[in-house]
C-alpha atoms as a PDB file:
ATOM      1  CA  UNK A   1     -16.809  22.760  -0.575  1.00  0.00           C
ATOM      2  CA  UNK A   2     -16.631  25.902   2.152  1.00  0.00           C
ATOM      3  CA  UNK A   3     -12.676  25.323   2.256  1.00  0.00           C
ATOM      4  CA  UNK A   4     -11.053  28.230   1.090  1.00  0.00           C
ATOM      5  CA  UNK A   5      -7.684  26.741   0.847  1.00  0.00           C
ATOM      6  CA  UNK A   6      -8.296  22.835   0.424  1.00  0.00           C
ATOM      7  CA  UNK A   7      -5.515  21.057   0.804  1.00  0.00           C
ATOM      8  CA  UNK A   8      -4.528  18.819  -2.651  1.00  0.00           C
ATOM      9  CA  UNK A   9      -4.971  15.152  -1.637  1.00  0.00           C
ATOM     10  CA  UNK A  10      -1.048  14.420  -2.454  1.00  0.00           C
ATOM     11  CA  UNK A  11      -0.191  16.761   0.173  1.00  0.00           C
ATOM     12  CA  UNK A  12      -2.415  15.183   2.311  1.00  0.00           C
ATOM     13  CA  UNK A  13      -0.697  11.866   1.465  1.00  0.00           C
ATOM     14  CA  UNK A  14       2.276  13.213   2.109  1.00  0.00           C
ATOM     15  CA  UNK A  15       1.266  14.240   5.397  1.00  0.00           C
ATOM     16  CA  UNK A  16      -0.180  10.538   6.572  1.00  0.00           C
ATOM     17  CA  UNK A  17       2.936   9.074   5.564  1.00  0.00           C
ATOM     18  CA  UNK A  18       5.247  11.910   7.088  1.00  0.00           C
ATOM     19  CA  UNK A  19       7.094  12.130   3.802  1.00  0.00           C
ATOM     20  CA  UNK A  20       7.511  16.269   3.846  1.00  0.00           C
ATOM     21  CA  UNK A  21       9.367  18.353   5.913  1.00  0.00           C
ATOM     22  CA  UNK A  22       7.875  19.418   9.107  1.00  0.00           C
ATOM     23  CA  UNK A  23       7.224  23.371   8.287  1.00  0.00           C
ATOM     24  CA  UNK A  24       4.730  22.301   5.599  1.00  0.00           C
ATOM     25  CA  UNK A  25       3.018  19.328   7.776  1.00  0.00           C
ATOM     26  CA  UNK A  26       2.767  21.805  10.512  1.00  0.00           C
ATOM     27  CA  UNK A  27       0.941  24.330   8.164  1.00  0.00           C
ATOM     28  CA  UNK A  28      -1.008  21.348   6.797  1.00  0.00           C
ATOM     29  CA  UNK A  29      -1.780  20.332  10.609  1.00  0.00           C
ATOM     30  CA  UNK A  30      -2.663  23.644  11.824  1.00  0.00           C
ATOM     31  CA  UNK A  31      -5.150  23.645   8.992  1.00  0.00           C
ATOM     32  CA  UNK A  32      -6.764  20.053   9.486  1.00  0.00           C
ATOM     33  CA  UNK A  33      -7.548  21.681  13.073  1.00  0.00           C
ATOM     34  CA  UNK A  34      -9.985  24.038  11.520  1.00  0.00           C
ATOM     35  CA  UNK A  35     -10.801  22.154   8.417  1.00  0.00           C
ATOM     36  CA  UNK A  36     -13.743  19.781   8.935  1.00  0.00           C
ATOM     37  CA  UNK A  37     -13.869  19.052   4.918  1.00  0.00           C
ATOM     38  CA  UNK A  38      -9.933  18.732   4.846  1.00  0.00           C
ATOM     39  CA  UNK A  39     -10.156  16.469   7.643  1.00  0.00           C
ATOM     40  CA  UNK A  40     -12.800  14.430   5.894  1.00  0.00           C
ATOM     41  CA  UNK A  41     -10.661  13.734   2.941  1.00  0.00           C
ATOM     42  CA  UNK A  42      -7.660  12.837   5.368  1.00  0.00           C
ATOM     43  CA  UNK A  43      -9.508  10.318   6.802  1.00  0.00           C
ATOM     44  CA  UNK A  44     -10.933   8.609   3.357  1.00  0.00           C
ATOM     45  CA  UNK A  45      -7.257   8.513   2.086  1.00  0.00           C
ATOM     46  CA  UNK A  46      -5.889   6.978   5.503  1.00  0.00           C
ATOM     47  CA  UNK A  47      -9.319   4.460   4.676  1.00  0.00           C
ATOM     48  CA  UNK A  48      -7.821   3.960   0.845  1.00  0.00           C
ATOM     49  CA  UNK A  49      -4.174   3.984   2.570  1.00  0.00           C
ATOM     50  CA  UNK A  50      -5.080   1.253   5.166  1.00  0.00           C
ATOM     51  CA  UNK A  51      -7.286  -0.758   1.660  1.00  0.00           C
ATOM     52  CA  UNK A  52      -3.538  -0.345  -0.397  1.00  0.00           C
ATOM     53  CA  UNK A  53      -1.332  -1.723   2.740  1.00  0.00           C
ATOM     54  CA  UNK A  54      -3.756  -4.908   3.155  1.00  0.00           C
ATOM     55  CA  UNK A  55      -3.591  -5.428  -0.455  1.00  0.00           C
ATOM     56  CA  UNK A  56      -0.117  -5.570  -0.685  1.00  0.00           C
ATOM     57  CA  UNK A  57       0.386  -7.492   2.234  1.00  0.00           C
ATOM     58  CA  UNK A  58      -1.821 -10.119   0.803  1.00  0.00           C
ATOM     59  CA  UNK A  59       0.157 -10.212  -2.297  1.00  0.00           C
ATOM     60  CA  UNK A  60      -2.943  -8.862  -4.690  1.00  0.00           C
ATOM     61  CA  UNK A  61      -1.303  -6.099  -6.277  1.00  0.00           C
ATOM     62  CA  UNK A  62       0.904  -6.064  -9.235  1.00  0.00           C
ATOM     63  CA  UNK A  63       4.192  -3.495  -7.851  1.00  0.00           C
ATOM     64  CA  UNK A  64       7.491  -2.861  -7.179  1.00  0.00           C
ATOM     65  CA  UNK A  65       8.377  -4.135  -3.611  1.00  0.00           C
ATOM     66  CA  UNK A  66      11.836  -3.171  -1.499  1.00  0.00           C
ATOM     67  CA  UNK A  67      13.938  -5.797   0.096  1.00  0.00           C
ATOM     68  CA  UNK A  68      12.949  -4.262   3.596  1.00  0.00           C
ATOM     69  CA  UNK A  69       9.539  -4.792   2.791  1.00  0.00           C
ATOM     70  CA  UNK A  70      10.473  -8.288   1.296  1.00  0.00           C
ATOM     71  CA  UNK A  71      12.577  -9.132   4.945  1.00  0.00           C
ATOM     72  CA  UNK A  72       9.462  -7.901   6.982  1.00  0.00           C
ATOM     73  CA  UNK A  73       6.824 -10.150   5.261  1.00  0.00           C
ATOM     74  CA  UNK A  74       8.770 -13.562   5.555  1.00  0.00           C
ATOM     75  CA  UNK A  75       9.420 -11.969   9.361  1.00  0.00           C
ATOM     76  CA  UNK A  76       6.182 -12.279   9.841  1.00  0.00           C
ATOM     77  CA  UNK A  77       5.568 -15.886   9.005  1.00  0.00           C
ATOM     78  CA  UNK A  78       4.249 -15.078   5.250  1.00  0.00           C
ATOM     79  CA  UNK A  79       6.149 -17.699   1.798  1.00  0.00           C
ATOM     80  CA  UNK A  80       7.990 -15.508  -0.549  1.00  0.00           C
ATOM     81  CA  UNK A  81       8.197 -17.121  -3.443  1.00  0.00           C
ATOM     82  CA  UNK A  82      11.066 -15.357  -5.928  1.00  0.00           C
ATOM     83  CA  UNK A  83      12.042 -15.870  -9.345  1.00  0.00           C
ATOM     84  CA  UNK A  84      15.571 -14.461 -10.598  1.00  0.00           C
ATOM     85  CA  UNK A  85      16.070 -15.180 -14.277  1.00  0.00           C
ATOM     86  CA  UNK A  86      19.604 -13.539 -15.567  1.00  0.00           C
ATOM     87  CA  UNK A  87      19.235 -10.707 -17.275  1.00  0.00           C
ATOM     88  CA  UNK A  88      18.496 -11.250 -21.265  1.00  0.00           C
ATOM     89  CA  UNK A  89      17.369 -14.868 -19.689  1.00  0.00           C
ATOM     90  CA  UNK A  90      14.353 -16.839 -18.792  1.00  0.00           C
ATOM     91  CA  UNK A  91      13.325 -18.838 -15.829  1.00  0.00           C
ATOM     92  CA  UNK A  92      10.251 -21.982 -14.831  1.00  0.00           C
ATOM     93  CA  UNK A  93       8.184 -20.922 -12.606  1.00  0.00           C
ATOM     94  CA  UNK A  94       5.081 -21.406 -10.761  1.00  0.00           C
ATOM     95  CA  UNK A  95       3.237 -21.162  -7.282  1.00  0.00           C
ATOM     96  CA  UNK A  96       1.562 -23.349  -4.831  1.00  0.00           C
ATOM     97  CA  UNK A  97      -1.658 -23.031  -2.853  1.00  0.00           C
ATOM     98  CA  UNK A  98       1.038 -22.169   0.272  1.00  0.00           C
ATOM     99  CA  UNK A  99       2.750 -19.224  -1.392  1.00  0.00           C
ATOM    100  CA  UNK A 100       1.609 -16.005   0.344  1.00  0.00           C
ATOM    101  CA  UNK A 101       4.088 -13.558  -2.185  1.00  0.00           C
ATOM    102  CA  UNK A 102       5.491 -14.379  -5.778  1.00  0.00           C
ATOM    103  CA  UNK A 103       8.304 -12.196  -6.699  1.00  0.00           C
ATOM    104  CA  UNK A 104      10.340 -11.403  -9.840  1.00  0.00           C
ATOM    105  CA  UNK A 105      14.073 -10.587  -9.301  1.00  0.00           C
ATOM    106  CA  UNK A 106      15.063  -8.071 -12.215  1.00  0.00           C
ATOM    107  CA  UNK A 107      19.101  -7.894 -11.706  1.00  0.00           C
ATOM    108  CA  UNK A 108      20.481  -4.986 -14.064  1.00  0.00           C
ATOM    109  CA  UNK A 109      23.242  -2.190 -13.438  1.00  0.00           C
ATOM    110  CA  UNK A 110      20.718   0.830 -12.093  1.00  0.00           C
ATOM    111  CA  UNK A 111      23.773   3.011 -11.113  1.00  0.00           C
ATOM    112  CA  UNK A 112      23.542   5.833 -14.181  1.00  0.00           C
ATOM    113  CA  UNK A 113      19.286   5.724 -14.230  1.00  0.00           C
ATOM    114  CA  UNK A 114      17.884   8.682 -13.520  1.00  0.00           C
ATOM    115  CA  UNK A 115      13.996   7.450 -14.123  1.00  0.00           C
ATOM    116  CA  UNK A 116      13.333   3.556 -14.346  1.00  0.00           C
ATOM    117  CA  UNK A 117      10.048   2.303 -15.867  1.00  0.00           C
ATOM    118  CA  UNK A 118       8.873  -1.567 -16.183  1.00  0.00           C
ATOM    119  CA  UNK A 119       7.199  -2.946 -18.740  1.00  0.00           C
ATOM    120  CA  UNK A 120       5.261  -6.263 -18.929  1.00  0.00           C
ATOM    121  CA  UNK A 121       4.604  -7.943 -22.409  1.00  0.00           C
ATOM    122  CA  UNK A 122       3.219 -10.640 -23.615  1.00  0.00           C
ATOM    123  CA  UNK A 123       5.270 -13.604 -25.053  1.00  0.00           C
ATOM    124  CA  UNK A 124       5.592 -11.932 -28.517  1.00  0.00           C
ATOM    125  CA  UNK A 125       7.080  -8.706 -27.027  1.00  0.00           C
ATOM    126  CA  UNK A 126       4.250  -6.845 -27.220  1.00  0.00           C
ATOM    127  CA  UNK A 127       3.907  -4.177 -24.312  1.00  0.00           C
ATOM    128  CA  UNK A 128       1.055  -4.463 -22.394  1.00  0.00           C
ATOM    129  CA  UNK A 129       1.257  -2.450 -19.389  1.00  0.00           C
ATOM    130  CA  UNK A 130       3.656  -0.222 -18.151  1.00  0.00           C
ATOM    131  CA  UNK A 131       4.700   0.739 -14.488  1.00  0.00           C
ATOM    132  CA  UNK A 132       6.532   4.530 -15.018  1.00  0.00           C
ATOM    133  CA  UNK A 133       8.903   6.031 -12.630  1.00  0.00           C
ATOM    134  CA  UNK A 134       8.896   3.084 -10.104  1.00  0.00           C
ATOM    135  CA  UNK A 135      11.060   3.577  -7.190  1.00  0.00           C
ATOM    136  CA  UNK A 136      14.578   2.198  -7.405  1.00  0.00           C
ATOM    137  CA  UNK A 137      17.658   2.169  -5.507  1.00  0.00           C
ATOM    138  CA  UNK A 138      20.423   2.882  -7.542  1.00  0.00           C
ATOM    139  CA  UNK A 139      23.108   0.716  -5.860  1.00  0.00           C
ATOM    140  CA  UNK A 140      20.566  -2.540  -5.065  1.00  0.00           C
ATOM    141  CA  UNK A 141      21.448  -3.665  -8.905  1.00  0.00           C
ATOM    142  CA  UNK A 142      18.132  -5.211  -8.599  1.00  0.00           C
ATOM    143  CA  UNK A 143      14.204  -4.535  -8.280  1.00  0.00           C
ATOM    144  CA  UNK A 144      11.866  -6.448  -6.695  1.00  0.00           C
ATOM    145  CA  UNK A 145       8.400  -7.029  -8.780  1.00  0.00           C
ATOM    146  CA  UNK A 146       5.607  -8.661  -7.044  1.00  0.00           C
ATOM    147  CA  UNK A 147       3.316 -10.223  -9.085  1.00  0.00           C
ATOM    148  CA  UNK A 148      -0.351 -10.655  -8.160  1.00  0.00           C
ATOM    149  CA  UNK A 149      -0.577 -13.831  -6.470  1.00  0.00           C
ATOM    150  CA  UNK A 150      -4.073 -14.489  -6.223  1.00  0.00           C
ATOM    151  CA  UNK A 151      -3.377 -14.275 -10.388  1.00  0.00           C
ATOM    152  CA  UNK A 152      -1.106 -16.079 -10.617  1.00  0.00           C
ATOM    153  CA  UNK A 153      -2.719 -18.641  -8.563  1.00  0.00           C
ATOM    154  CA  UNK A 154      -5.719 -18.731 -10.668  1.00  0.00           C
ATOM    155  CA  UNK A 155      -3.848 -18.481 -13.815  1.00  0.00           C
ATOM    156  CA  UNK A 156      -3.295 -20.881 -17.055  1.00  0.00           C
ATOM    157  CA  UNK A 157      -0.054 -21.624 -18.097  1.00  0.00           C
ATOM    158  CA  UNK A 158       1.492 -18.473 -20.131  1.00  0.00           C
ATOM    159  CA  UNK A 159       4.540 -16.507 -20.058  1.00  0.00           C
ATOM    160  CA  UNK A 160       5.562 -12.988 -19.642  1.00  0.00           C
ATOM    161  CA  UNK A 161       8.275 -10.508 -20.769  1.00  0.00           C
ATOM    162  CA  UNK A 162       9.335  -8.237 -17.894  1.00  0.00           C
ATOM    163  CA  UNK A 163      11.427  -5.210 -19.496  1.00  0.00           C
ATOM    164  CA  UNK A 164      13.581  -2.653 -17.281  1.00  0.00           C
ATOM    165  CA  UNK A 165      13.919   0.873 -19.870  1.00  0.00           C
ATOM    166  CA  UNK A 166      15.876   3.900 -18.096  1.00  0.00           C
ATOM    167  CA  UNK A 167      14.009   6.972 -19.359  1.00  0.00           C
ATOM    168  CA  UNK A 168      16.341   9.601 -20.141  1.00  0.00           C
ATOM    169  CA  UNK A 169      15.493  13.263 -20.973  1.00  0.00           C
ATOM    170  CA  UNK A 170      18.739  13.177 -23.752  1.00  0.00           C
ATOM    171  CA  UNK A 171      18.942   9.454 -24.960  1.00  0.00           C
ATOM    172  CA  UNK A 172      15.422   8.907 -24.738  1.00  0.00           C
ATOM    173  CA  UNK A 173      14.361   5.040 -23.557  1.00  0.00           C
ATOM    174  CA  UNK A 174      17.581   2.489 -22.475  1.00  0.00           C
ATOM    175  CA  UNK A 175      16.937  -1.353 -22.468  1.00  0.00           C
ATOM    176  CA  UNK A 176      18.464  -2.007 -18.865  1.00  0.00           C
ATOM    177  CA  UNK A 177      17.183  -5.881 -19.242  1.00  0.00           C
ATOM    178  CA  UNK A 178      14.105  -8.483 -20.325  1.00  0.00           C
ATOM    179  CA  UNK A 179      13.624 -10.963 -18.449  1.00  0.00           C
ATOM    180  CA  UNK A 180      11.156 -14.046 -19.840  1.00  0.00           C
ATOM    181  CA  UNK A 181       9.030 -15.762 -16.643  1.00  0.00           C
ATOM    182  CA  UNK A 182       7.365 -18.936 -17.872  1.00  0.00           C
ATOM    183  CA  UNK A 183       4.622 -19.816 -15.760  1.00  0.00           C
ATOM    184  CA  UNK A 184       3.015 -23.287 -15.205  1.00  0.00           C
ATOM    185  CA  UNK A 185       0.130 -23.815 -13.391  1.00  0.00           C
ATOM    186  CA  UNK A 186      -0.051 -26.265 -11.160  1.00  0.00           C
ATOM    187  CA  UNK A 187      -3.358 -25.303  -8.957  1.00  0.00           C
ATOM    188  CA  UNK A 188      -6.522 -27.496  -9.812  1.00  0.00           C
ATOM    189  CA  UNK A 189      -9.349 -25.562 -11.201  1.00  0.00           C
ATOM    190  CA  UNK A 190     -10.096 -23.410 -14.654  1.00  0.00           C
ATOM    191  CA  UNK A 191      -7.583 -20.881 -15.693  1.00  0.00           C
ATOM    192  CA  UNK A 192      -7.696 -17.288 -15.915  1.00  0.00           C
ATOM    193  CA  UNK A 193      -6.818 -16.165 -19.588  1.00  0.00           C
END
């Protein structure tokens, strides 16, 4: 690289999506006008940016989803299909060949976390992959999970433990909830697992 000062591809992030405060994405601008290599990398994360959004939109990607985002999708024509089980509960579920989003209600009392991570396990408990720090809002008293729906459209019948910990510096991990998703398949074809 000839950059003397390249800028760290969170900033630059952080700049696409306008989440900093406009004296440092001035100084970031002011230096994409000179940068040609800084200005490369902006442009490969807009390209991984624009990859992420279309992902998402077509329900392929395993994340935490807000209700805005939720409101905007079936807006725009697209199935939601949501699961709430109660907290410490379980729920039947499965998804059709005209579901565009499958969704996971998690209700639990959010008010007092400071850090919220999500856990998915398989039916025995066991933790299997974790989602740290996802974004919450403490007064929603609920997160959104999307599940992959081109999995879960492909996949055999199974279920899965969906755990919400609060991660605190003091008291260490806090079970908020577990909540048990029993999944039937109902699509024609050779499952996944």
């Amino acid at each position: 690289m000839n950059c003397a000062h390249p800028i760290d591809a969170a900033v630059l992030a952080d700049y696409w999506l306008a989440a900093m405060p406009e004296p440092e994405a001035d100084a970031v601008e002011e230096h994409l006008f000179t940068c040609d290599e800084c200005g490369a990398r902006l442009r490969e994360i807009i390209t991984l940016a624009d990859a992420i959004r279309k992902l998402a939109r077509e329900g392929s990607l395993l994340m935490v989803v807000s209700d805005a985002f939720l409101k905007r999708i079936a807006g725009e024509g697209l199935r939601v299909r949501e699961y709430a089980p109660p907290r410490g509960g379980s729920v039947e579920c499965t998804v059709t060949a005209e579901d565009d989003l499958l969704i996971g209600r998690l209700a639990s009392n959010l008010s007092g976390a400071k850090r919220v991570d999500l856990c998915i396990c398989d039916p025995l408990g066991v933790e299997r992959l974790r989602l740290p720090d996802i974004p919450f809002d403490p007064a929603a008293g609920s997160i959104a999970l999307q599940q992959s729906i081109t999995y879960a459209k492909g996949a055999s019948s199974e279920t899965m433990i969906a755990r919400l910990v609060s991660m605190d510096d003091a008291a260490g991990e806090r079970l908020l909830g577990e909540y048990t998703f029993h999944h039937t398949r109902t699509l024609p074809g050779p499952g996944s697992w």
